[in-house]
Protein backbone atom coordinates (compact mmCIF):
# COMPACT_ATOMS: atom_id res chain seq x y z
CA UNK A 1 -9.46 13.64 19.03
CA UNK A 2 -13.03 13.12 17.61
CA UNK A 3 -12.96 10.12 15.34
CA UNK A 4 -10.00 8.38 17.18
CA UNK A 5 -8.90 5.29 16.47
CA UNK A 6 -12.03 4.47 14.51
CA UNK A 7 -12.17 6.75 11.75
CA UNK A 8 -8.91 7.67 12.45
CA UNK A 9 -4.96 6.50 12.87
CA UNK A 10 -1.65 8.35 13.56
CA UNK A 11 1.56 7.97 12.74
CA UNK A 12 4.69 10.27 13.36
CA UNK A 13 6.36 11.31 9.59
CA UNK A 14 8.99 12.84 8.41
CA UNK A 15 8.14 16.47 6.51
CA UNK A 16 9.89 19.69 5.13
CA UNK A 17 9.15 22.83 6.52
CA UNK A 18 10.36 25.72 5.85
CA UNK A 19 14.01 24.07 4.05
CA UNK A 20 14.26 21.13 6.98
CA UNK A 21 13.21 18.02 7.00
CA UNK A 22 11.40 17.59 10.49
CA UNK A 23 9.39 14.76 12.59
CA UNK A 24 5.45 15.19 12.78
CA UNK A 25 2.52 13.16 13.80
CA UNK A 26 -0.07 13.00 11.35
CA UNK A 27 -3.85 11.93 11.57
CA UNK A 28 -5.10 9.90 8.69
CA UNK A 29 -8.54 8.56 7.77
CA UNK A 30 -8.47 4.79 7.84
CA UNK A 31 -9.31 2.63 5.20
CA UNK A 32 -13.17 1.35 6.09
CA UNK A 33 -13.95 4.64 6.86
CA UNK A 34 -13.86 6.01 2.91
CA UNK A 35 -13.28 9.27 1.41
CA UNK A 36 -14.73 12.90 0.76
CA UNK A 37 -14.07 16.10 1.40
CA UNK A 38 -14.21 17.50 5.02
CA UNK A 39 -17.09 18.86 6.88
CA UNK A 40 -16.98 22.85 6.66
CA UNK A 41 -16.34 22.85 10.64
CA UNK A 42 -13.59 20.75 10.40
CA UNK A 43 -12.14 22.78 7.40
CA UNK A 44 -12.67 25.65 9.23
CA UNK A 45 -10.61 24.84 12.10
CA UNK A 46 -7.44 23.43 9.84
CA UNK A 47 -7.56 26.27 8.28
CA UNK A 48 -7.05 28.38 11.43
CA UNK A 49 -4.53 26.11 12.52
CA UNK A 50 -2.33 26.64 9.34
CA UNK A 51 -2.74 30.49 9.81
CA UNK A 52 -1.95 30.83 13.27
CA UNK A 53 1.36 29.04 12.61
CA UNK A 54 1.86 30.77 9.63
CA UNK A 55 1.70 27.88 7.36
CA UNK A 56 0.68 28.39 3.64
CA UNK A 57 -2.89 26.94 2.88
CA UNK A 58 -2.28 26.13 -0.22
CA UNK A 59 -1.98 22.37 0.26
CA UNK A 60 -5.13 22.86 1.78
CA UNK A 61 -6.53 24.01 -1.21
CA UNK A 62 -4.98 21.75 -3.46
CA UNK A 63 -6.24 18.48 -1.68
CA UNK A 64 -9.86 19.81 -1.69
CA UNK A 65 -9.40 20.22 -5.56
CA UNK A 66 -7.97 16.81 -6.09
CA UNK A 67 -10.75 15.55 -4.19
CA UNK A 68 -13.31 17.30 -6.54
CA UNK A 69 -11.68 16.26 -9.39
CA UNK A 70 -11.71 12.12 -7.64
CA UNK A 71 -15.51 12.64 -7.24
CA UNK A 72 -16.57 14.14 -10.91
């Protein structure tokens, strides 16, 4: 994965999807690395990962809007 381990760790969490709580690995940005939103690119292919496993982009869409209201 681009980015990996220096702008980025993983971890395996637990989630709920679809009614069931289930085990995932997650990528997160590490701390020295800061914050902002996501390159278009990189949106881009999220995005086409939620939608060819069916998942619901909306918590896609509501983390880029937190992170436009964090940088006003």
């Amino acid at each position: 994965l681009e980015g990996f381990p220096d702008f980025y760790g993983k971890k395996e969490v637990e989630v709920e999807f679809k009614g069931r709580k289930i085990r995932a690995m997650i990528y997160y940005m590490t701390d020295h690395y800061g914050s902002g939103a996501p390159s278009e690119g990189y949106l881009n292919m999220v995005v086409e990962g939620y939608r060819s496993h069916n998942m619901p982009i909306m918590q896609i869409v509501q983390a880029l809007e937190d992170i436009t209201v964090c940088t006003l």
